[in-house]
N, C-alpha and C. Protein backbone atom coordinates (compact mmCIF):
# COMPACT_ATOMS: atom_id res chain seq x y z
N UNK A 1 0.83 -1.18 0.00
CA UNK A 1 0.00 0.00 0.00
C UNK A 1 0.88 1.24 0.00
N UNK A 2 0.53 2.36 -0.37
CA UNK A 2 1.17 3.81 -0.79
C UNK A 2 0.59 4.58 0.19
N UNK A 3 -0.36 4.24 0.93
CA UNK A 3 -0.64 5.00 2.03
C UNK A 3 -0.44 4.76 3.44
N UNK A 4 0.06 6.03 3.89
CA UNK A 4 0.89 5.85 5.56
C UNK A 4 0.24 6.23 6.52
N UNK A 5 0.51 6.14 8.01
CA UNK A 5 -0.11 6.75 8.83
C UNK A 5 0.32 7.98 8.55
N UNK A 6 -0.81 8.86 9.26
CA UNK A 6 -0.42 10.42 9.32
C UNK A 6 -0.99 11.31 7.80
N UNK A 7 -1.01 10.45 6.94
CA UNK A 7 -1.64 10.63 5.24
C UNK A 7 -3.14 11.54 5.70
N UNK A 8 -3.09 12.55 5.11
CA UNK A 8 -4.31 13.46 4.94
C UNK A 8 -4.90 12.58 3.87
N UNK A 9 -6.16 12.10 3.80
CA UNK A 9 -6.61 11.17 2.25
C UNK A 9 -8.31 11.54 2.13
N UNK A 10 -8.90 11.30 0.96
CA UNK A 10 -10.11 12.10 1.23
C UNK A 10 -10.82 10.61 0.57
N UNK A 11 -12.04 10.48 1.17
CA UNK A 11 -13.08 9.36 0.67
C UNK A 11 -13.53 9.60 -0.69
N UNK A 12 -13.39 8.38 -1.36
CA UNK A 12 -14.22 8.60 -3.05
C UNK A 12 -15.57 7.89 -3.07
N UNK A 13 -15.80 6.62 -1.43
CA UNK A 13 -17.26 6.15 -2.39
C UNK A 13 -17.95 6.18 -0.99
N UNK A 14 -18.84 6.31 -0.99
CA UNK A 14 -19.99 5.68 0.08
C UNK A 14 -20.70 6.43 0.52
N UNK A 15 -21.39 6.56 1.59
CA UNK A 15 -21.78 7.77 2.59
C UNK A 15 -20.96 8.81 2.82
N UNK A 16 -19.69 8.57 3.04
CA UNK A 16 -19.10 9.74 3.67
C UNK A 16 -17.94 10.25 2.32
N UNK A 17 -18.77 9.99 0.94
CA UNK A 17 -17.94 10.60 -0.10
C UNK A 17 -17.64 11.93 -0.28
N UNK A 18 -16.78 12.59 -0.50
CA UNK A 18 -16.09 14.16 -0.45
C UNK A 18 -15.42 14.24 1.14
N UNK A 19 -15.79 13.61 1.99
CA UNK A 19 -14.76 13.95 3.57
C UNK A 19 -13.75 13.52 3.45
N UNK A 20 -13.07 14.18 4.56
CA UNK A 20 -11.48 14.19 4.29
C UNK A 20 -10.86 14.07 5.82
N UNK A 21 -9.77 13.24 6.08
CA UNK A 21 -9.33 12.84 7.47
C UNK A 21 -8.13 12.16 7.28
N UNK A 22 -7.53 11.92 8.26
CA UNK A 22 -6.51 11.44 8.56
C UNK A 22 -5.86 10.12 9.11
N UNK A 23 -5.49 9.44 8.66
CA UNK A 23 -5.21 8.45 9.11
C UNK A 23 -4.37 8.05 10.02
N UNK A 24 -5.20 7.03 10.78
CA UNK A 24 -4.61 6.84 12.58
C UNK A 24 -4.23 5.29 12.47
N UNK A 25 -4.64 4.68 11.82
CA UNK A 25 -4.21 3.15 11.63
C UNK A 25 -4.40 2.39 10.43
N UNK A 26 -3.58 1.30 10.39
CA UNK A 26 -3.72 0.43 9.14
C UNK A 26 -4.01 -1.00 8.95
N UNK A 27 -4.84 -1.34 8.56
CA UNK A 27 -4.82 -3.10 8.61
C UNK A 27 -4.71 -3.40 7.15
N UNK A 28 -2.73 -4.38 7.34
CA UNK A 28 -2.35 -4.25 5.91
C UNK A 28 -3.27 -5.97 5.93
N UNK A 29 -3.53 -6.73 6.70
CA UNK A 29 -4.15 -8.23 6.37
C UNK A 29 -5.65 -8.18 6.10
N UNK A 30 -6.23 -7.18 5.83
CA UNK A 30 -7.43 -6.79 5.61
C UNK A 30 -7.70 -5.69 4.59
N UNK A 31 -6.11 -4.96 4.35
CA UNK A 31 -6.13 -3.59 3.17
C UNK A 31 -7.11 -2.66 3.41
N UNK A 32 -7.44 -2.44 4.72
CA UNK A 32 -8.20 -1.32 5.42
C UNK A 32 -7.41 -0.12 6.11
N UNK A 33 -8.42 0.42 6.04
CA UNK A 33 -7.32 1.87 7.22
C UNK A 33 -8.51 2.75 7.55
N UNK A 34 -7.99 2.85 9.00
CA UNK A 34 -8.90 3.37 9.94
C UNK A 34 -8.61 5.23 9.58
N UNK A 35 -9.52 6.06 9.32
CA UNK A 35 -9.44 7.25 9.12
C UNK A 35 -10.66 8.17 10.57
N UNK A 36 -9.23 9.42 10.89
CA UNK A 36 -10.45 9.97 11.48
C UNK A 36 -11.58 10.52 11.40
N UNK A 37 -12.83 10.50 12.23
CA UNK A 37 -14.24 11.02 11.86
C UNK A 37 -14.88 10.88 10.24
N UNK A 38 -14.24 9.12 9.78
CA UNK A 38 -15.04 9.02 8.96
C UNK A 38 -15.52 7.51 9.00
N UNK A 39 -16.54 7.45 8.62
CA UNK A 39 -17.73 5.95 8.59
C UNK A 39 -17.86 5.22 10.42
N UNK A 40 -18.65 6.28 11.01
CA UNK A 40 -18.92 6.38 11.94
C UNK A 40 -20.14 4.73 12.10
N UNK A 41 -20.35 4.12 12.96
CA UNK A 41 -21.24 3.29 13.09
C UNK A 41 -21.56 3.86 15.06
N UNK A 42 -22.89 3.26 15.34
CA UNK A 42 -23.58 3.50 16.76
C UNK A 42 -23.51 1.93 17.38
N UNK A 43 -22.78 2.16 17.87
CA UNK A 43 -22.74 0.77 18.86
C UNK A 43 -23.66 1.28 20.51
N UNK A 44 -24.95 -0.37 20.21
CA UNK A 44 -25.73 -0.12 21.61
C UNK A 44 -25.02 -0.77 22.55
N UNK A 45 -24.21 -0.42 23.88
CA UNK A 45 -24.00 -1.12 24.86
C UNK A 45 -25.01 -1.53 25.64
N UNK A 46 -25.36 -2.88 26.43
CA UNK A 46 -26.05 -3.29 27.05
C UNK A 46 -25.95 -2.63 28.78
N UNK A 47 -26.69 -1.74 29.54
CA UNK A 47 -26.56 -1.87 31.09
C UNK A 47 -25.95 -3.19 31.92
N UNK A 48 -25.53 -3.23 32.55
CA UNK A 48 -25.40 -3.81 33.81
C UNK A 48 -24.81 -3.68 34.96
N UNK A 49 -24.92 -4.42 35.97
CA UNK A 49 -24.68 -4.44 37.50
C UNK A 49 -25.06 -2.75 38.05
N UNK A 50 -26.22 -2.30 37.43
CA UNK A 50 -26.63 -0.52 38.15
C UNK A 50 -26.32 0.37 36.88
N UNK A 51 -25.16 -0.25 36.33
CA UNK A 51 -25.06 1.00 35.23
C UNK A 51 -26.14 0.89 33.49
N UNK A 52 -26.25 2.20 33.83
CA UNK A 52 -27.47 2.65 32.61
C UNK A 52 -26.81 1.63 31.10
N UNK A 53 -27.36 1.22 30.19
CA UNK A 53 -26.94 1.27 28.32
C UNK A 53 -26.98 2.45 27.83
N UNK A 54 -26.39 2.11 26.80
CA UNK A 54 -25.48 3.52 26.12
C UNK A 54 -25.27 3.03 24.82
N UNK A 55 -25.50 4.52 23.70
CA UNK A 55 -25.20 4.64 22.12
C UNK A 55 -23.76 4.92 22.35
N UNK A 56 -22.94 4.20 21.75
CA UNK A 56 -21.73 5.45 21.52
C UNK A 56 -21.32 5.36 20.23
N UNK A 57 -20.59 6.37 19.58
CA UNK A 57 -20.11 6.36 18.53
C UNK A 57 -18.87 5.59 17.68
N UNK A 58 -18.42 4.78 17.10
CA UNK A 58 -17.24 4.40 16.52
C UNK A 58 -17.19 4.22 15.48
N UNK A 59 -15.50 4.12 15.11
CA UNK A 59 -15.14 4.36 13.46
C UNK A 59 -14.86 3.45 13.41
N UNK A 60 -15.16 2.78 12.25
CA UNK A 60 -14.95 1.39 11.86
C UNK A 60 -13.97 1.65 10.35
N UNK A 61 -13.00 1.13 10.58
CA UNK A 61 -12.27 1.02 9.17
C UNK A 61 -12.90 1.01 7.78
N UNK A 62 -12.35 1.32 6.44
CA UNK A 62 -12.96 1.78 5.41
C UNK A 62 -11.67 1.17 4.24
N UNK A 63 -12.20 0.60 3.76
CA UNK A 63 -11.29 -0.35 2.82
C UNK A 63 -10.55 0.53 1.84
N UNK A 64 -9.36 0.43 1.66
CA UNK A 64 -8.35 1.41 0.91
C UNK A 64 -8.56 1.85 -0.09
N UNK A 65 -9.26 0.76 -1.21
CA UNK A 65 -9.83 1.25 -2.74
C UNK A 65 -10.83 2.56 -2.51
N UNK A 66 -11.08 2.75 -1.36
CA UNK A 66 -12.32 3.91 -1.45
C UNK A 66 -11.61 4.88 -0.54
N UNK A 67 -10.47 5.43 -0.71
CA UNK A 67 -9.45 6.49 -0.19
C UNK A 67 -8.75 6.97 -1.14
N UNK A 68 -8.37 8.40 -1.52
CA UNK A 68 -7.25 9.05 -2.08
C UNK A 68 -6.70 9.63 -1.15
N UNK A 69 -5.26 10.13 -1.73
CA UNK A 69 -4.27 10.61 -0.71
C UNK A 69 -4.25 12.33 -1.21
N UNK A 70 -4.50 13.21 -0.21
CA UNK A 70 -4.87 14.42 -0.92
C UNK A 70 -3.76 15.13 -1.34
N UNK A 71 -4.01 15.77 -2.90
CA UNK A 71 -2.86 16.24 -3.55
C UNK A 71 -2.35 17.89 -2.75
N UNK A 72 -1.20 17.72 -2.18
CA UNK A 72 -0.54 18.89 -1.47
C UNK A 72 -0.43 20.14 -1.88
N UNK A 73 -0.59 20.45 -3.30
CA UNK A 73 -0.89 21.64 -4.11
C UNK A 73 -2.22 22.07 -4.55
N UNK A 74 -3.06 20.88 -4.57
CA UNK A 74 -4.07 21.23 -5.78
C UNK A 74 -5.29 21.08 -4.16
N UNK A 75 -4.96 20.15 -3.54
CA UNK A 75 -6.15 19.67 -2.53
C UNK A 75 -7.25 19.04 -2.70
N UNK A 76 -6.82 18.32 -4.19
CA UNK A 76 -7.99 17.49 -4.50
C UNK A 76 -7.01 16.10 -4.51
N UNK A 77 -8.40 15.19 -4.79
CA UNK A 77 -7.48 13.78 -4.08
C UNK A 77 -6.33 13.39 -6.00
N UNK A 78 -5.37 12.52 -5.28
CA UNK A 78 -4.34 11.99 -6.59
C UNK A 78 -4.10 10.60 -6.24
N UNK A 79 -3.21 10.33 -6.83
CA UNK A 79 -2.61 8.80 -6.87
C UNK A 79 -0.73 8.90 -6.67
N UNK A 80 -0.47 8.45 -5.50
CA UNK A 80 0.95 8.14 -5.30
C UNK A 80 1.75 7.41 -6.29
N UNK A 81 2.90 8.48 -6.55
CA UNK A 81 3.96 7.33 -7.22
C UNK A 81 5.37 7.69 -6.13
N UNK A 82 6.28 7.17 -7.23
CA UNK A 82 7.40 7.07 -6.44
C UNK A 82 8.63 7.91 -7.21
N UNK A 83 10.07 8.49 -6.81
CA UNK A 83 10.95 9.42 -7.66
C UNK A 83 12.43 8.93 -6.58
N UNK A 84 13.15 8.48 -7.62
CA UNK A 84 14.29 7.92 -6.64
C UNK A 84 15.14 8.83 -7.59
N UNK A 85 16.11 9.98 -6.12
CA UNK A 85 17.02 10.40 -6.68
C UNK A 85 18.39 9.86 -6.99
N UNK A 86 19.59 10.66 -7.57
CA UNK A 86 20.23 10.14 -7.86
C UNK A 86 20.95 9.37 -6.93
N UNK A 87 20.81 10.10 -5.51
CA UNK A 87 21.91 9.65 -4.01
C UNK A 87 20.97 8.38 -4.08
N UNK A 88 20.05 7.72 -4.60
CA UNK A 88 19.05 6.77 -4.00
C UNK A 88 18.13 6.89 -3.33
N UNK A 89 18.17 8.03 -2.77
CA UNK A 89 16.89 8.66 -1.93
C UNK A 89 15.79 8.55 -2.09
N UNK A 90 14.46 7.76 -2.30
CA UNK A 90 12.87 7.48 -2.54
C UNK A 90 12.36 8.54 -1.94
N UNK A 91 11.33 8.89 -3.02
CA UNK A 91 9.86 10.13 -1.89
C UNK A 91 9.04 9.69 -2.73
N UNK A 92 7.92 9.86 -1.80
CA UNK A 92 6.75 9.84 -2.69
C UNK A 92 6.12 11.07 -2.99
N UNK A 93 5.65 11.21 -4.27
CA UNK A 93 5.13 12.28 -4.94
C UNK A 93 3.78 12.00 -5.48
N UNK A 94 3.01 13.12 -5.53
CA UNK A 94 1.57 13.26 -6.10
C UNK A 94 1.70 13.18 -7.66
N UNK A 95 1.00 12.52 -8.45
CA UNK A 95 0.70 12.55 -9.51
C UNK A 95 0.20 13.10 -10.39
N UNK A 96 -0.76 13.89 -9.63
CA UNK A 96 -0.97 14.88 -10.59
C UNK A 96 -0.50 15.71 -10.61
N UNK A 97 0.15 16.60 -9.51
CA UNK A 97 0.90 18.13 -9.45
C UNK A 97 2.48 17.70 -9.38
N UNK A 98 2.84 16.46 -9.01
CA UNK A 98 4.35 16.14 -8.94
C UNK A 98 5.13 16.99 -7.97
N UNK A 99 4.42 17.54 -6.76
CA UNK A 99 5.16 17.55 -5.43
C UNK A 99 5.46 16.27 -4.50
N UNK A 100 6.06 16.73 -3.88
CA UNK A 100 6.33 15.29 -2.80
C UNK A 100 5.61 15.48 -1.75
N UNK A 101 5.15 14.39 -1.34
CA UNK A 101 3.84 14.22 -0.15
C UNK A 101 4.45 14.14 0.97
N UNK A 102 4.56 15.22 2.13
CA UNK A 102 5.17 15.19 3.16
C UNK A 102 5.37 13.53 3.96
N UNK A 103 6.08 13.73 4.66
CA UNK A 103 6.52 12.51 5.59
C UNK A 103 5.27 12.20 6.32
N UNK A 104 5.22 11.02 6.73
CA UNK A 104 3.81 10.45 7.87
C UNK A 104 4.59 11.22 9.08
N UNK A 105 3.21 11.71 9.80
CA UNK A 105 3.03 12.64 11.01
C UNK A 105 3.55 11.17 12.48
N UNK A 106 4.45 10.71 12.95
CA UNK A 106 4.85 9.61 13.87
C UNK A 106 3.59 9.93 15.07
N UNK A 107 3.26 8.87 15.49
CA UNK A 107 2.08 9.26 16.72
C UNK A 107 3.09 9.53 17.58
N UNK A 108 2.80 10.48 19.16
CA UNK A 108 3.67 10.57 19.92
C UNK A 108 3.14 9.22 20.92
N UNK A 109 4.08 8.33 21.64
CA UNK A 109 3.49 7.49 22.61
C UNK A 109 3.20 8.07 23.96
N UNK A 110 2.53 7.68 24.58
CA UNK A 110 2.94 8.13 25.82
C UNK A 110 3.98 7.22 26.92
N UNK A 111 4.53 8.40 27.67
CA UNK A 111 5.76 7.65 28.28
C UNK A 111 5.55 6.97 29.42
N UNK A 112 6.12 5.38 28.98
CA UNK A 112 5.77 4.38 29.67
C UNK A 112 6.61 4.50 31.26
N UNK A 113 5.41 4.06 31.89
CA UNK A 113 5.17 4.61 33.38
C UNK A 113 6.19 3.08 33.99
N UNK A 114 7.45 3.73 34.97
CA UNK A 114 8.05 2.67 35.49
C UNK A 114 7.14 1.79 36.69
N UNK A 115 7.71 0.46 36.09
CA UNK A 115 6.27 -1.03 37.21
C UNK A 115 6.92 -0.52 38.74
N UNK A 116 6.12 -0.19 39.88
CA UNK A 116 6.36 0.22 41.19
C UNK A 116 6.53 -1.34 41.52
N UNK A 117 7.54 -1.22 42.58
CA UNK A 117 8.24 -2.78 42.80
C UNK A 117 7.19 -2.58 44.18
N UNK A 118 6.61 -4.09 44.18
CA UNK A 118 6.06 -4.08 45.47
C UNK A 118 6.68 -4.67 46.48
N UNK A 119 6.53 -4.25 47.53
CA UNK A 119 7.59 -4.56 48.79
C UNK A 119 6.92 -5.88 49.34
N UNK A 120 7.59 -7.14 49.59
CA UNK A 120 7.25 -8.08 49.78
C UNK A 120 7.63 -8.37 51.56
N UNK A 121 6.80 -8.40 52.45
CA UNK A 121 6.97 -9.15 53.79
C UNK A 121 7.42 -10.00 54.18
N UNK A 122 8.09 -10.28 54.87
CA UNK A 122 8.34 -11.44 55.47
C UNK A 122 7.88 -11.77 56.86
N UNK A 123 6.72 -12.94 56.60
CA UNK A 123 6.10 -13.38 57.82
C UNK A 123 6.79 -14.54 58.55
N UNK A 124 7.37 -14.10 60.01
CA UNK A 124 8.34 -15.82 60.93
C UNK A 124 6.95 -15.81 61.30
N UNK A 125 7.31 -17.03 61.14
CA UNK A 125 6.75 -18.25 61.71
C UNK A 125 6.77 -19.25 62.98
């Protein structure tokens, strides 16, 4: 696939055709990719043990054939190719305007919290 995390890409088919979002994940064993605030589904949670049920909202992945990657000059969607310079250097570039499509945006993680050692007793006997 030609598309990365962090890819600005705009929808070509379905309900949510003409929106435009960003991509937060990828499922290359399925050729899906999860985009934000688009193809929303209502999941009913069931109540229990006191607590109320609940609608909530989620994005459900959207299969890649129905994504473009938006062209950086023009802002309408294009098709990725590739331009290897002479040092060997690869970028990918838009096809129709032939700029290069910025780098994927890296998620920041958050910083993993050191395991608190628990202090273990010793009970005589």
């Amino acid at each position: 696939m030609k598309i990365r995390v962090g890819d600005n890409v705009v929808v070509q088919t379905g309900k949510d055709r003409g929106k435009s979002g960003i991509i937060s994940k990828i499922y290359l064993a399925q050729q899906k990719v999860l985009v934000e605030g688009i193809n929303s589904k209502t999941k009913h949670v069931k109540g229990r043990d006191g607590v109320p049920g609940d609608r909530t909202e989620i994005f459900v992945p959207i299969h890649v054939s129905n994504v473009s990657v938006v062209d950086p000059k023009t802002g309408g969607p294009t098709r990725v190719g590739y331009l290897v310079d002479s040092n060997g250097v690869k970028t990918r570039i838009a096809k129709k305007s032939g700029q290069a499509i910025t780098k994927a945006v890296a998620k920041k993680e958050a910083p993993k919290k050191e395991a608190k050692k628990k202090a273990v007793k010793k009970i005589k006997a």
